[in-house]
PDB file of N, CA and C in Angstrom:
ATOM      1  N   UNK A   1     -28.025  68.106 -16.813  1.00  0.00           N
ATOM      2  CA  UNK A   1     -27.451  69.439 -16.890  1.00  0.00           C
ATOM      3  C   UNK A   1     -28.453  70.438 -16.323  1.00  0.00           C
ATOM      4  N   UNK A   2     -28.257  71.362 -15.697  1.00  0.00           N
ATOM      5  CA  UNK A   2     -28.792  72.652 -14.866  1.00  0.00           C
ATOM      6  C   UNK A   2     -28.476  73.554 -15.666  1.00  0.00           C
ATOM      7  N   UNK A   3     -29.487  74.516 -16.075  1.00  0.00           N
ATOM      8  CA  UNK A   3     -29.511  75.671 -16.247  1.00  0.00           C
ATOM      9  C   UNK A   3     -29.511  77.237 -15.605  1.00  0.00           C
ATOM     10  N   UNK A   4     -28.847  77.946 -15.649  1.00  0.00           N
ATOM     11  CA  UNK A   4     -28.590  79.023 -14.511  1.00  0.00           C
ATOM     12  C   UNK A   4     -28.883  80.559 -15.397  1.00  0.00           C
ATOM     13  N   UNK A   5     -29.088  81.272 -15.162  1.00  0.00           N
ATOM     14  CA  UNK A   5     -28.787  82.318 -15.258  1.00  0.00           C
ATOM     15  C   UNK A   5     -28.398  83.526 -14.394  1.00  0.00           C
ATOM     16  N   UNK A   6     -27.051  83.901 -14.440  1.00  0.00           N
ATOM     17  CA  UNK A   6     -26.640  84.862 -14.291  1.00  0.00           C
ATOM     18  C   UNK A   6     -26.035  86.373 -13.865  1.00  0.00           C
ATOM     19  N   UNK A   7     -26.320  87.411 -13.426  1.00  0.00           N
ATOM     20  CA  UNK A   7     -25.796  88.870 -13.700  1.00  0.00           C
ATOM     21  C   UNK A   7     -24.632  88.928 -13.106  1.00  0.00           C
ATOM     22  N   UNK A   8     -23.422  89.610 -14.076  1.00  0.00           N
ATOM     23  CA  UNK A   8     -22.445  90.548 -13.551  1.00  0.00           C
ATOM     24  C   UNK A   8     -22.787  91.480 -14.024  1.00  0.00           C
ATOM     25  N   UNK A   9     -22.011  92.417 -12.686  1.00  0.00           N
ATOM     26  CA  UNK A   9     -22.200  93.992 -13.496  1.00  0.00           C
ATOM     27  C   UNK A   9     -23.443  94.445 -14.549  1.00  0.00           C
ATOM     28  N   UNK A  10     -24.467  93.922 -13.818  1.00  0.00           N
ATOM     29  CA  UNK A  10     -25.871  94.556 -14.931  1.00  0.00           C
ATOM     30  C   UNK A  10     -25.890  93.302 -16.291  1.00  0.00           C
ATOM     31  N   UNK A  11     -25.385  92.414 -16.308  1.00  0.00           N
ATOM     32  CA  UNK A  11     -25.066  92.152 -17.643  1.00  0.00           C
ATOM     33  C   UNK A  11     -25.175  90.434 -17.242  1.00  0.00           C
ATOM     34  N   UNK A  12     -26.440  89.764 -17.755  1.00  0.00           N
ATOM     35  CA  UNK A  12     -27.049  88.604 -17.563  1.00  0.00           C
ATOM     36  C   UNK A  12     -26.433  87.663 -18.759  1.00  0.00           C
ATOM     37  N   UNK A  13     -26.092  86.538 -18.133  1.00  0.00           N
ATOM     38  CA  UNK A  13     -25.522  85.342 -18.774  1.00  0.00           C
ATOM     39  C   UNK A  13     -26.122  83.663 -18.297  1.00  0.00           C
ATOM     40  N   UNK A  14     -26.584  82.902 -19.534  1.00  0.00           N
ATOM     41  CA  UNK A  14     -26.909  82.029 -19.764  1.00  0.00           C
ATOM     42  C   UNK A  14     -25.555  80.719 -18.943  1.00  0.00           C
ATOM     43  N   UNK A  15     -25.463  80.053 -18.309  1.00  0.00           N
ATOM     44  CA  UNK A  15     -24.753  79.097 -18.228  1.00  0.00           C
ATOM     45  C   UNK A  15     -25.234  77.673 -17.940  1.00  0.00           C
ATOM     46  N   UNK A  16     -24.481  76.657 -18.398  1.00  0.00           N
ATOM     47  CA  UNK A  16     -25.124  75.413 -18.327  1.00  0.00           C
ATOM     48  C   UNK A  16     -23.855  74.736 -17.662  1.00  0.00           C
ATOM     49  N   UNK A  17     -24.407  74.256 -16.393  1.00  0.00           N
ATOM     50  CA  UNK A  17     -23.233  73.374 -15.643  1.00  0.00           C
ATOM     51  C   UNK A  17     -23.971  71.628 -15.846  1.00  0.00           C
ATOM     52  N   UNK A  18     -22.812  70.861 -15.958  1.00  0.00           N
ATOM     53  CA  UNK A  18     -23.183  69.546 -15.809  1.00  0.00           C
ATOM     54  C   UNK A  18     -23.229  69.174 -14.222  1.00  0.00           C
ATOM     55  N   UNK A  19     -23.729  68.155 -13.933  1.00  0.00           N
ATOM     56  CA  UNK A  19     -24.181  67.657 -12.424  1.00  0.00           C
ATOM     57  C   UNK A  19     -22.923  66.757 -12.624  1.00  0.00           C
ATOM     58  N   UNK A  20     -22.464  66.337 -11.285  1.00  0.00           N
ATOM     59  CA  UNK A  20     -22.024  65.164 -11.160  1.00  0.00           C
ATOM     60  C   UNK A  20     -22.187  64.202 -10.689  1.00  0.00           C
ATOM     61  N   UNK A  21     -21.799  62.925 -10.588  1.00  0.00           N
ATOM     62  CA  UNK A  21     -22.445  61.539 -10.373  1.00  0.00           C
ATOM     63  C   UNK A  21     -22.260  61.090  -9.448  1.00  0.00           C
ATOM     64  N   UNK A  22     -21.639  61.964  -8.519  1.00  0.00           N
ATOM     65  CA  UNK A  22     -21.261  61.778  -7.035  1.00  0.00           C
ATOM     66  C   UNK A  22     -19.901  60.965  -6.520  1.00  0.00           C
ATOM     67  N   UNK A  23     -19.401  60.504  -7.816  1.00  0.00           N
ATOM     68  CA  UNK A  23     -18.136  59.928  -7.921  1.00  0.00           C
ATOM     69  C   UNK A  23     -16.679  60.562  -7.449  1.00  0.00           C
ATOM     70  N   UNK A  24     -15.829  60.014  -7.062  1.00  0.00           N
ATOM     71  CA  UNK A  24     -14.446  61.142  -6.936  1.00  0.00           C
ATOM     72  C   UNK A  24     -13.765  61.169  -8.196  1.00  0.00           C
ATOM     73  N   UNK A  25     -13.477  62.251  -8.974  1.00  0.00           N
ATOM     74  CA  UNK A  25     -12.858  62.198 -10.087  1.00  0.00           C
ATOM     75  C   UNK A  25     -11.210  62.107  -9.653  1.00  0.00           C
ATOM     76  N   UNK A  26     -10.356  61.386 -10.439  1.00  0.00           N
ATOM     77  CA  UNK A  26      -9.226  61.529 -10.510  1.00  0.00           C
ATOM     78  C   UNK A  26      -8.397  62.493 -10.011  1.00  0.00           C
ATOM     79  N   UNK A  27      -7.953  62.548  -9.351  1.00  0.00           N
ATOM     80  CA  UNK A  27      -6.696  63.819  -9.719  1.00  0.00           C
ATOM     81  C   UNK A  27      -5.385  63.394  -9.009  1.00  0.00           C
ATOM     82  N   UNK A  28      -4.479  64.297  -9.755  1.00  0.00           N
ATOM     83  CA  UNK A  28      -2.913  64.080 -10.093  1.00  0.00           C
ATOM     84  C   UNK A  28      -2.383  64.688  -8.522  1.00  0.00           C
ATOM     85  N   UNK A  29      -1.653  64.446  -7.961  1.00  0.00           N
ATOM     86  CA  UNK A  29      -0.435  64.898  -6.735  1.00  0.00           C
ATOM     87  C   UNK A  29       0.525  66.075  -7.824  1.00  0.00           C
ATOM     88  N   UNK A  30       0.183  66.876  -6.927  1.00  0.00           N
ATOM     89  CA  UNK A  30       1.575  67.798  -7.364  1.00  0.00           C
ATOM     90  C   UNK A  30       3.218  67.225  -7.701  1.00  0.00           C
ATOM     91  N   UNK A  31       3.604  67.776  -8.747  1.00  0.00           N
ATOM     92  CA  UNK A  31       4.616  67.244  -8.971  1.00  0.00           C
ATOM     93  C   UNK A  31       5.580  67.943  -7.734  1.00  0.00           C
ATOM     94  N   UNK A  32       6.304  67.164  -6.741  1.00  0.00           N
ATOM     95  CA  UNK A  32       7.503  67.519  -5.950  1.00  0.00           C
ATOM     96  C   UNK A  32       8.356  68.484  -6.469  1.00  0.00           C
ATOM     97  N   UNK A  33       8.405  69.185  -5.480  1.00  0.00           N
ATOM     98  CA  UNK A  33       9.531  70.231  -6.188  1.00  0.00           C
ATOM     99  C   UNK A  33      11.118  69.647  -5.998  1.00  0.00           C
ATOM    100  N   UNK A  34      11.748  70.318  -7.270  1.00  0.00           N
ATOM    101  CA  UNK A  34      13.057  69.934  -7.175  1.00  0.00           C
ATOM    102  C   UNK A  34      13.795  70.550  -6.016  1.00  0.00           C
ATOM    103  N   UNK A  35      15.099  69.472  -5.411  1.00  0.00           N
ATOM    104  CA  UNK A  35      15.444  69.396  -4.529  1.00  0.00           C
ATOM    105  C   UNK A  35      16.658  70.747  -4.665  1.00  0.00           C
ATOM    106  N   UNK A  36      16.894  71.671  -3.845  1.00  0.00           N
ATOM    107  CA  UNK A  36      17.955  72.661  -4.014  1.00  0.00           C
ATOM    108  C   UNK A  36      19.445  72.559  -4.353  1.00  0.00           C
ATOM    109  N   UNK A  37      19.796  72.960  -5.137  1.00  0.00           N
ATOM    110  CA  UNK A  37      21.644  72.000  -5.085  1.00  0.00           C
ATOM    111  C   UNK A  37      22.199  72.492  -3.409  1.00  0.00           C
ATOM    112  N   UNK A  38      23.160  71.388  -3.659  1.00  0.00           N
ATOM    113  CA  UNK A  38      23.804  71.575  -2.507  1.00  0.00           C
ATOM    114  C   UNK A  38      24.667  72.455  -2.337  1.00  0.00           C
ATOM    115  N   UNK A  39      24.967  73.334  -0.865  1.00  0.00           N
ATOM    116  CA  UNK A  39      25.825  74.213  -1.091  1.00  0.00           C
ATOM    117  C   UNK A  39      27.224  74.112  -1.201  1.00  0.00           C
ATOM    118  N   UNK A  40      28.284  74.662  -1.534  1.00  0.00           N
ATOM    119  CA  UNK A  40      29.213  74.731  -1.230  1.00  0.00           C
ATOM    120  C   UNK A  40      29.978  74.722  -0.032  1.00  0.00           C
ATOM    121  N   UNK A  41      31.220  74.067   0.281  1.00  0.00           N
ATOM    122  CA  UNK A  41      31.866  73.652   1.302  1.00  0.00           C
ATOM    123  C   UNK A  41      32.242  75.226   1.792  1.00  0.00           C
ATOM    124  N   UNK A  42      32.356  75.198   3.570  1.00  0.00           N
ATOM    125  CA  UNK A  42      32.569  76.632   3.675  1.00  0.00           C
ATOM    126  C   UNK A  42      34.158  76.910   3.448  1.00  0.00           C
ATOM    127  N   UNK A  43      34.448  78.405   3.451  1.00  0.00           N
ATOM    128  CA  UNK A  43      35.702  78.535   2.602  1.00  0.00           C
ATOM    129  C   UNK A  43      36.659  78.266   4.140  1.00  0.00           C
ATOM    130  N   UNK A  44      37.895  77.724   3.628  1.00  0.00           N
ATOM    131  CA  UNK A  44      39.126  77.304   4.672  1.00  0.00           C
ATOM    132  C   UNK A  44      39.202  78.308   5.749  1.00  0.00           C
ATOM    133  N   UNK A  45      39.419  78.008   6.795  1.00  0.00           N
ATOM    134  CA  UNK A  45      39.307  79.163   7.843  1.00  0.00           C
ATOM    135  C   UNK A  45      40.469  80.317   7.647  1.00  0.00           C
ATOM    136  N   UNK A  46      40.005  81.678   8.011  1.00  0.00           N
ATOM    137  CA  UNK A  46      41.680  82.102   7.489  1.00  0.00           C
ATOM    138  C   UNK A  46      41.012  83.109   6.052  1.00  0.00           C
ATOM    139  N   UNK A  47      40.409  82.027   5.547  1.00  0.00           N
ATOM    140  CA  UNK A  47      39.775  82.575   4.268  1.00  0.00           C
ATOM    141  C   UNK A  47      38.609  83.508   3.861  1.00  0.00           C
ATOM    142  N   UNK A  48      37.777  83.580   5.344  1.00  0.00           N
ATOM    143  CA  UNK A  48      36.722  84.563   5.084  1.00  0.00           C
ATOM    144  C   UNK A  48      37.322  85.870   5.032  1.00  0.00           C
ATOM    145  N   UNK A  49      36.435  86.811   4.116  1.00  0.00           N
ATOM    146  CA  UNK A  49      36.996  88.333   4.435  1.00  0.00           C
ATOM    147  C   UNK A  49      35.919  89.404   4.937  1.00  0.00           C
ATOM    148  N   UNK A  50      36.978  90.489   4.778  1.00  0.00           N
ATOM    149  CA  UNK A  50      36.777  91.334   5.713  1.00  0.00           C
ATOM    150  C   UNK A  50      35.180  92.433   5.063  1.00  0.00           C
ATOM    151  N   UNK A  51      34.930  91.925   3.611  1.00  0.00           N
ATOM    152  CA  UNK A  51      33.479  92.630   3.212  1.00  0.00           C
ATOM    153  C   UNK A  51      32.931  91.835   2.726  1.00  0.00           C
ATOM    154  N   UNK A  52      31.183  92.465   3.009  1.00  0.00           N
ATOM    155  CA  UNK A  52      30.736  91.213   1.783  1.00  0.00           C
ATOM    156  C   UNK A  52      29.815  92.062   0.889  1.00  0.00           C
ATOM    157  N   UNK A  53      29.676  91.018  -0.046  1.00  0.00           N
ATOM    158  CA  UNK A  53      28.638  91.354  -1.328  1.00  0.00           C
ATOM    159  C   UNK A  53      27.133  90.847  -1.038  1.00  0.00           C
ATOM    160  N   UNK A  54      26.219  91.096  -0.580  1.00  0.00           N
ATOM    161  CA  UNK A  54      24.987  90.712  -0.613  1.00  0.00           C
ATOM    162  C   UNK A  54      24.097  91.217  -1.624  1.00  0.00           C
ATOM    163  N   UNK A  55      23.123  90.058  -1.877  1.00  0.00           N
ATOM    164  CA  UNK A  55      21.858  90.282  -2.579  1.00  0.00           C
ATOM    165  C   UNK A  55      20.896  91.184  -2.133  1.00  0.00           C
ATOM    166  N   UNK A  56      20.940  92.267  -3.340  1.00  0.00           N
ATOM    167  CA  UNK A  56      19.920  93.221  -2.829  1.00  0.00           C
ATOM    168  C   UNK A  56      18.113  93.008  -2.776  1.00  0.00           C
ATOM    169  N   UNK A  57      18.211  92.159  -3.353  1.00  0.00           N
ATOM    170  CA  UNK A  57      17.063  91.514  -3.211  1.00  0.00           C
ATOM    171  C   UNK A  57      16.549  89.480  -3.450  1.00  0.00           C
ATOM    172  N   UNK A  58      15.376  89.468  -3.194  1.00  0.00           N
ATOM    173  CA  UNK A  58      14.948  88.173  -3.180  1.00  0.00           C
ATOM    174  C   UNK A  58      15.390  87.432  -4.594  1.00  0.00           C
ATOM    175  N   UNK A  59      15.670  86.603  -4.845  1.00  0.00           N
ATOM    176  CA  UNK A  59      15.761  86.389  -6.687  1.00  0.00           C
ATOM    177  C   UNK A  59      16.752  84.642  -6.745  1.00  0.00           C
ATOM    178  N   UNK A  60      16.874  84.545  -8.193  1.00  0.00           N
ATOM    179  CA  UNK A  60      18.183  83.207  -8.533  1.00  0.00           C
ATOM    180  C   UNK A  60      19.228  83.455  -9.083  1.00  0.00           C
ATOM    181  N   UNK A  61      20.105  83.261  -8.820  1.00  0.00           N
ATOM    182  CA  UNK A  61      21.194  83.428  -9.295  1.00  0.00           C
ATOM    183  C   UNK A  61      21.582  82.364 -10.746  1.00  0.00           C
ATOM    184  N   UNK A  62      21.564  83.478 -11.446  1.00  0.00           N
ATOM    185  CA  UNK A  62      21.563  83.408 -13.037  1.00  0.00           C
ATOM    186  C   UNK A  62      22.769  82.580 -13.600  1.00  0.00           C
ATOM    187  N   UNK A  63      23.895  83.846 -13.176  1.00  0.00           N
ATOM    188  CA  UNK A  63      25.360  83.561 -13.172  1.00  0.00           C
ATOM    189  C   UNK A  63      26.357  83.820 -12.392  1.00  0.00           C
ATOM    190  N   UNK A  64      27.569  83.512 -11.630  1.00  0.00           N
ATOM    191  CA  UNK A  64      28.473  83.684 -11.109  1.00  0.00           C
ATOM    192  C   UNK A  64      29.906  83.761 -12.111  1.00  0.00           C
ATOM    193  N   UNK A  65      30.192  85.103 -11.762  1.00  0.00           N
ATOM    194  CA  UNK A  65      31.281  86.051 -12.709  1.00  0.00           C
ATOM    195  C   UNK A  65      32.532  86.046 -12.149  1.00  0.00           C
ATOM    196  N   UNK A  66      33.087  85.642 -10.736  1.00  0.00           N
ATOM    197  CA  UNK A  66      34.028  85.455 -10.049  1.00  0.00           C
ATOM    198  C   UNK A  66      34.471  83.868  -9.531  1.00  0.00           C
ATOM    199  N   UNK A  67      35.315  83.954  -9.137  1.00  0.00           N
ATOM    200  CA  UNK A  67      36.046  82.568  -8.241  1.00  0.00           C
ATOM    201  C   UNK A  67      36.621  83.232  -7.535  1.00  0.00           C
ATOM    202  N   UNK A  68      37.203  82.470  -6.419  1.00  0.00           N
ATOM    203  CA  UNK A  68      38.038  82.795  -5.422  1.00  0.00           C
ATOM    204  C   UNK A  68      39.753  82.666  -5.894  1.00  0.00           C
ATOM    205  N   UNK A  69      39.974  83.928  -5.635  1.00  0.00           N
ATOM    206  CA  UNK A  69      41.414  84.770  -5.523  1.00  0.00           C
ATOM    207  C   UNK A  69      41.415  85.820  -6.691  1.00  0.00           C
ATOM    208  N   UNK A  70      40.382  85.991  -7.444  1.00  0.00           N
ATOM    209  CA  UNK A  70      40.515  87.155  -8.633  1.00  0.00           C
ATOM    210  C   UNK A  70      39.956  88.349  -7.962  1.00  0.00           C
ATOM    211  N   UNK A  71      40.621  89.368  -8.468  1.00  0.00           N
ATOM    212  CA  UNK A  71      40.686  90.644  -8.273  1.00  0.00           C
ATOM    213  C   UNK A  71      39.920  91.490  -8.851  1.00  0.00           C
ATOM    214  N   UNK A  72      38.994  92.103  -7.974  1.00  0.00           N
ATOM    215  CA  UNK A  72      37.741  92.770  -8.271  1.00  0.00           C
ATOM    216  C   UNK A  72      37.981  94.277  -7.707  1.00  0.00           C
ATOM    217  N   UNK A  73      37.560  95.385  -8.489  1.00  0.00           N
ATOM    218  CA  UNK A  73      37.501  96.382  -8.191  1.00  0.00           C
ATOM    219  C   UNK A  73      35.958  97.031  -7.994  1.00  0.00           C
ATOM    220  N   UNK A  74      35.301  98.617  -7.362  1.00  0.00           N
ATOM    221  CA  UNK A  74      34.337  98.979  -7.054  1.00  0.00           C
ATOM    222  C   UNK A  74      33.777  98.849  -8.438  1.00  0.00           C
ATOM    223  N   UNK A  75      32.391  98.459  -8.519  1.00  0.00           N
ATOM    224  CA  UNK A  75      31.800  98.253  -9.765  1.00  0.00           C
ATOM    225  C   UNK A  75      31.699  97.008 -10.401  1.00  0.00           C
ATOM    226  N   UNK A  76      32.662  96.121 -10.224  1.00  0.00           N
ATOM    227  CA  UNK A  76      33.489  94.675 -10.761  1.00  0.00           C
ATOM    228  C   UNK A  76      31.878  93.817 -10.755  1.00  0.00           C
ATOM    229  N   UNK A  77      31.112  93.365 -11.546  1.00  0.00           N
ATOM    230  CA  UNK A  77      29.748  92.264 -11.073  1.00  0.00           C
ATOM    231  C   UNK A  77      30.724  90.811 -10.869  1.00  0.00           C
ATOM    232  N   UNK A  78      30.186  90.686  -9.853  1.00  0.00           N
ATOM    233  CA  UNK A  78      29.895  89.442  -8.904  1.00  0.00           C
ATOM    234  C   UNK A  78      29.074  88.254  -9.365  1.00  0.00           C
ATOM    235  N   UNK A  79      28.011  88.526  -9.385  1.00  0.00           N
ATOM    236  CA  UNK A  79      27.298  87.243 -10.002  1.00  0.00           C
ATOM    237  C   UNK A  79      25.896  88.526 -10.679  1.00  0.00           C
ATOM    238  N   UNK A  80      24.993  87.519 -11.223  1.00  0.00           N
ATOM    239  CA  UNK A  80      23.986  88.022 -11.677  1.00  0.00           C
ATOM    240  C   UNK A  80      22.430  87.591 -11.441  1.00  0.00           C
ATOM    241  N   UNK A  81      21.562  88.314 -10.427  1.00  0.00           N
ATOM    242  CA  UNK A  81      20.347  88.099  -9.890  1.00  0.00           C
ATOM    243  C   UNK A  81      19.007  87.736 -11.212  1.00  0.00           C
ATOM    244  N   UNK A  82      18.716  87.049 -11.337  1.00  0.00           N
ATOM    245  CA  UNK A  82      17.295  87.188 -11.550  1.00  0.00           C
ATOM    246  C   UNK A  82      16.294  87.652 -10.846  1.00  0.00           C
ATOM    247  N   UNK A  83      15.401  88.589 -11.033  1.00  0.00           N
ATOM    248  CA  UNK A  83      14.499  88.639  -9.797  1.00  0.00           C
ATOM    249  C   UNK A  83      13.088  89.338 -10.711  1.00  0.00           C
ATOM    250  N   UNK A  84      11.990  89.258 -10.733  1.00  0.00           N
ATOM    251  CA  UNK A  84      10.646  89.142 -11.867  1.00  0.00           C
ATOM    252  C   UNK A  84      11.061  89.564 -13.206  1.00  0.00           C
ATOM    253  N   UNK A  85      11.885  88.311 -13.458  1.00  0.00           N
ATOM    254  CA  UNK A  85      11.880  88.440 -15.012  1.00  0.00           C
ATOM    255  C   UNK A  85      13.251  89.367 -15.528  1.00  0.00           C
ATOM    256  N   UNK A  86      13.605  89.650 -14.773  1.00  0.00           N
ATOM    257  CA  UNK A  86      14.658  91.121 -14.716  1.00  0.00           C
ATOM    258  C   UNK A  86      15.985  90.454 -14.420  1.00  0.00           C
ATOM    259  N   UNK A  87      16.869  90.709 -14.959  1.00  0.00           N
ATOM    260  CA  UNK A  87      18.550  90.499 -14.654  1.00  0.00           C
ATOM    261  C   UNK A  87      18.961  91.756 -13.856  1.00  0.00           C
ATOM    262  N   UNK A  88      19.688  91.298 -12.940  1.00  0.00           N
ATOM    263  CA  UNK A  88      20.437  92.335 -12.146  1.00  0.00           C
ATOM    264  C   UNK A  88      21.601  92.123 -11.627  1.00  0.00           C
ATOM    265  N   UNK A  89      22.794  92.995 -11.566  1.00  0.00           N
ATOM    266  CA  UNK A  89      23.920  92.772 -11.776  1.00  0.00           C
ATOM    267  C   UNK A  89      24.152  92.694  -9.929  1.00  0.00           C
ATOM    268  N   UNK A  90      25.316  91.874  -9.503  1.00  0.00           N
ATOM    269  CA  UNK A  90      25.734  92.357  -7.645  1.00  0.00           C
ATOM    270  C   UNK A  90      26.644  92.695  -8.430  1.00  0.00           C
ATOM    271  N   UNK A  91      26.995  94.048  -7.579  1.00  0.00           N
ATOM    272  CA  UNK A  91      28.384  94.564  -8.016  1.00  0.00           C
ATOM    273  C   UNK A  91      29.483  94.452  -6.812  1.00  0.00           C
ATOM    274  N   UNK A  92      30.491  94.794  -6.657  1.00  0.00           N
ATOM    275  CA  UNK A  92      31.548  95.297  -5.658  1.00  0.00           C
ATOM    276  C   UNK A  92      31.583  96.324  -5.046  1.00  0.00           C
ATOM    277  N   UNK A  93      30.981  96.753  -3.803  1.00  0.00           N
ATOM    278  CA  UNK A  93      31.526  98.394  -3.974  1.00  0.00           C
ATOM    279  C   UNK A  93      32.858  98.466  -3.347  1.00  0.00           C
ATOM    280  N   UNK A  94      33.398  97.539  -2.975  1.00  0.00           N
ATOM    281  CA  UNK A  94      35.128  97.777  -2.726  1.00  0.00           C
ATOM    282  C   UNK A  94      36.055  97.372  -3.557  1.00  0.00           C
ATOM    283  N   UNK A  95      37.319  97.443  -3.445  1.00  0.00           N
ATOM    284  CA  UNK A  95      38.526  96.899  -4.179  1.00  0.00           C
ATOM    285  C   UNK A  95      38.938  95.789  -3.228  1.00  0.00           C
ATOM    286  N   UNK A  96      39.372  94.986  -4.054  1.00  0.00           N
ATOM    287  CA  UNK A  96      39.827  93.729  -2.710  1.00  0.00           C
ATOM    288  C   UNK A  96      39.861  92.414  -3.748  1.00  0.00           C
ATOM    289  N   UNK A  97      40.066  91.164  -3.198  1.00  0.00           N
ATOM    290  CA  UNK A  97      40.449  90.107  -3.420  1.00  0.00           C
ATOM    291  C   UNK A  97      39.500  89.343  -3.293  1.00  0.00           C
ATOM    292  N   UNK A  98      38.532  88.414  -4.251  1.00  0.00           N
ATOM    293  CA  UNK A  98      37.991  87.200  -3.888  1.00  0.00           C
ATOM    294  C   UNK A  98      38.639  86.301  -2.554  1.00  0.00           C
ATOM    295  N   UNK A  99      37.372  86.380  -1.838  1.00  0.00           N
ATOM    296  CA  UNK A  99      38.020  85.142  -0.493  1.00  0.00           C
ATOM    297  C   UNK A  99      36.592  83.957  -0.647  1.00  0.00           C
ATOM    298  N   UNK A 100      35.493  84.449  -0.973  1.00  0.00           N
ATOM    299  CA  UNK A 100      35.014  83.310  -0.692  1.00  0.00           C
ATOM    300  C   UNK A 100      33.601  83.470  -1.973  1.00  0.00           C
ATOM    301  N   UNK A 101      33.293  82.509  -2.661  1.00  0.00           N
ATOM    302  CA  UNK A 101      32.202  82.559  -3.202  1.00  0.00           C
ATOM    303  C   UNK A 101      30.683  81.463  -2.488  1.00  0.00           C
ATOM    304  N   UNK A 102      29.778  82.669  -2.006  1.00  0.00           N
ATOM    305  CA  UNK A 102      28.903  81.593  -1.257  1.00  0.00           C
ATOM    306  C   UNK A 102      27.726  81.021  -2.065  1.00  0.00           C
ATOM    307  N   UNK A 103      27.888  81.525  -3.541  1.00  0.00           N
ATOM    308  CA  UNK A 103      26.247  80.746  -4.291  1.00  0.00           C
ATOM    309  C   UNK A 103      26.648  80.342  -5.194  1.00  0.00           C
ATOM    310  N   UNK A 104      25.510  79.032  -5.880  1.00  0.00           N
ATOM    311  CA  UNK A 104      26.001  78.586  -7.080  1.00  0.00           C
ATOM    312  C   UNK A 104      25.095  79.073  -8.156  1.00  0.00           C
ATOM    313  N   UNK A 105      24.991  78.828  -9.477  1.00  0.00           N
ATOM    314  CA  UNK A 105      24.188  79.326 -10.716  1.00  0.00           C
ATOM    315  C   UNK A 105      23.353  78.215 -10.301  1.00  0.00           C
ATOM    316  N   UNK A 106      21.767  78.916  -9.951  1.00  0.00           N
ATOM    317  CA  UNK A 106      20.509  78.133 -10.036  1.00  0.00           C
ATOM    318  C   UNK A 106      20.056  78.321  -8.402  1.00  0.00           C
ATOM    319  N   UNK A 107      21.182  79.090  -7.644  1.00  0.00           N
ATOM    320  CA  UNK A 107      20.559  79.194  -6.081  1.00  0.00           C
ATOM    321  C   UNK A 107      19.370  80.184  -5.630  1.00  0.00           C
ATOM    322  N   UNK A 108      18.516  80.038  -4.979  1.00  0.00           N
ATOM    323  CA  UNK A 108      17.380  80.939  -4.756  1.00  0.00           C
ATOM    324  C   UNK A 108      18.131  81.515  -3.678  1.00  0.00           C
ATOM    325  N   UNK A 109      18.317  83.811  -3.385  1.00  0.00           N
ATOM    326  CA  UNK A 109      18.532  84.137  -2.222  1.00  0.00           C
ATOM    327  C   UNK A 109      17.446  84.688  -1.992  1.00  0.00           C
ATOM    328  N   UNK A 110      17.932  85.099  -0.888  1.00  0.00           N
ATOM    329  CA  UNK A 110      16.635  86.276  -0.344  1.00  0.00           C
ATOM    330  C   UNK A 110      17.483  87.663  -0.425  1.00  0.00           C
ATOM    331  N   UNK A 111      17.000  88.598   0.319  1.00  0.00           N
ATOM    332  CA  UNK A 111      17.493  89.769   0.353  1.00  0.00           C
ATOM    333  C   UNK A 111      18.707  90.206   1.442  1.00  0.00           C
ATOM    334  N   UNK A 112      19.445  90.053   1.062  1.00  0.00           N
ATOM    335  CA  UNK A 112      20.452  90.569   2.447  1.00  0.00           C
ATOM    336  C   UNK A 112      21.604  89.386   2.055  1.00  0.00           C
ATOM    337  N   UNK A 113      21.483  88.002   1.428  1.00  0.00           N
ATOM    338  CA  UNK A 113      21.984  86.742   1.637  1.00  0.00           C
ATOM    339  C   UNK A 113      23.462  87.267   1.223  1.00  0.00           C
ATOM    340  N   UNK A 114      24.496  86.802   1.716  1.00  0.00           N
ATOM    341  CA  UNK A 114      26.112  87.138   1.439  1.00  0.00           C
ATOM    342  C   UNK A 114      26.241  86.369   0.149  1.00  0.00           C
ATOM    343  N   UNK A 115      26.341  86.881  -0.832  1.00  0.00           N
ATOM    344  CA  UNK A 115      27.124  86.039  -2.082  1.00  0.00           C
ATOM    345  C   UNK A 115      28.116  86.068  -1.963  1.00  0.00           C
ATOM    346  N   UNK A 116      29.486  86.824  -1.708  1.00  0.00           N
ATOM    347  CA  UNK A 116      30.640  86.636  -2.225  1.00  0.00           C
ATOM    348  C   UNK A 116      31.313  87.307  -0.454  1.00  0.00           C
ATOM    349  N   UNK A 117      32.474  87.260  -0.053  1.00  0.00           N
ATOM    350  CA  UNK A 117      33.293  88.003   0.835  1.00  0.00           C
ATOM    351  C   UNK A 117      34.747  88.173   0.212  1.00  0.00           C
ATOM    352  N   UNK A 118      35.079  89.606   0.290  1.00  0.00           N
ATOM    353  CA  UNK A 118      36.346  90.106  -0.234  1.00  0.00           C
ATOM    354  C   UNK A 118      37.288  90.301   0.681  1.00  0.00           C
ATOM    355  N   UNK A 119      38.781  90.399   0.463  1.00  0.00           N
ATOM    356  CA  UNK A 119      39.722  90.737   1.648  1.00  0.00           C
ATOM    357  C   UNK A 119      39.890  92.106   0.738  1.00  0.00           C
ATOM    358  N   UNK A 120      39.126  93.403   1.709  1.00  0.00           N
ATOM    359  CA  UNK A 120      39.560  94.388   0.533  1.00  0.00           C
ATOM    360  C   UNK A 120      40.268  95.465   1.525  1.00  0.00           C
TER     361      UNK A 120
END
């Protein structure tokens, strides 16, 4: 063992490091990250609409509050963002018709990403 001393900030400290034996110690591989779900099939042609709902920011999608063909008005939440720790609602700002839902509960977006398209 080596003995050291010290200063931060004006302020002297005793430390004792062990040596090592020149050996490679063990170590673990990162655990793989889990694989993304898969997305959803795109919606029937015919079926996209004419607005969409995007994520206002980077985040996961918590929950999805719609399906396709229910009727959403301005305000109506869409699904629900996670983003640092924080819930955040996508809302509607039009009146219109579910045509297509593009995320599932557990999807990572980014900012801008289309969650939902309305025929409004």
């Amino acid at each position: 063992m080596k003995r050291y001393t010290i200063t931060v900030n004006g302020n002297a400290y005793d430390v004792t490091v062990d040596e090592a034996d020149g050996s490679a110690a063990p170590v673990a591989a990162p655990a793989a990250k889990k694989a993304a779900p898969a997305k959803k099939a795109a919606a029937p042609a015919g079926a996209q609409g004419n607005a969409t709902v995007n994520a206002p920011m980077n985040g996961t999608i918590v929950d999805v509050k719609v399906k396709v063909g229910d009727k959403v008005t301005n305000g109506t939440v869409i699904a629900v963002l996670e983003a640092m720790k924080m819930e955040n609602d996508i809302v509607s700002d039009k009146d219109g018709v579910v045509a297509s839902v593009n995320v599932n509960k557990g999807d990572a977006v980014e900012t801008g990403a289309v969650v939902a398209t309305l025929n409004a």
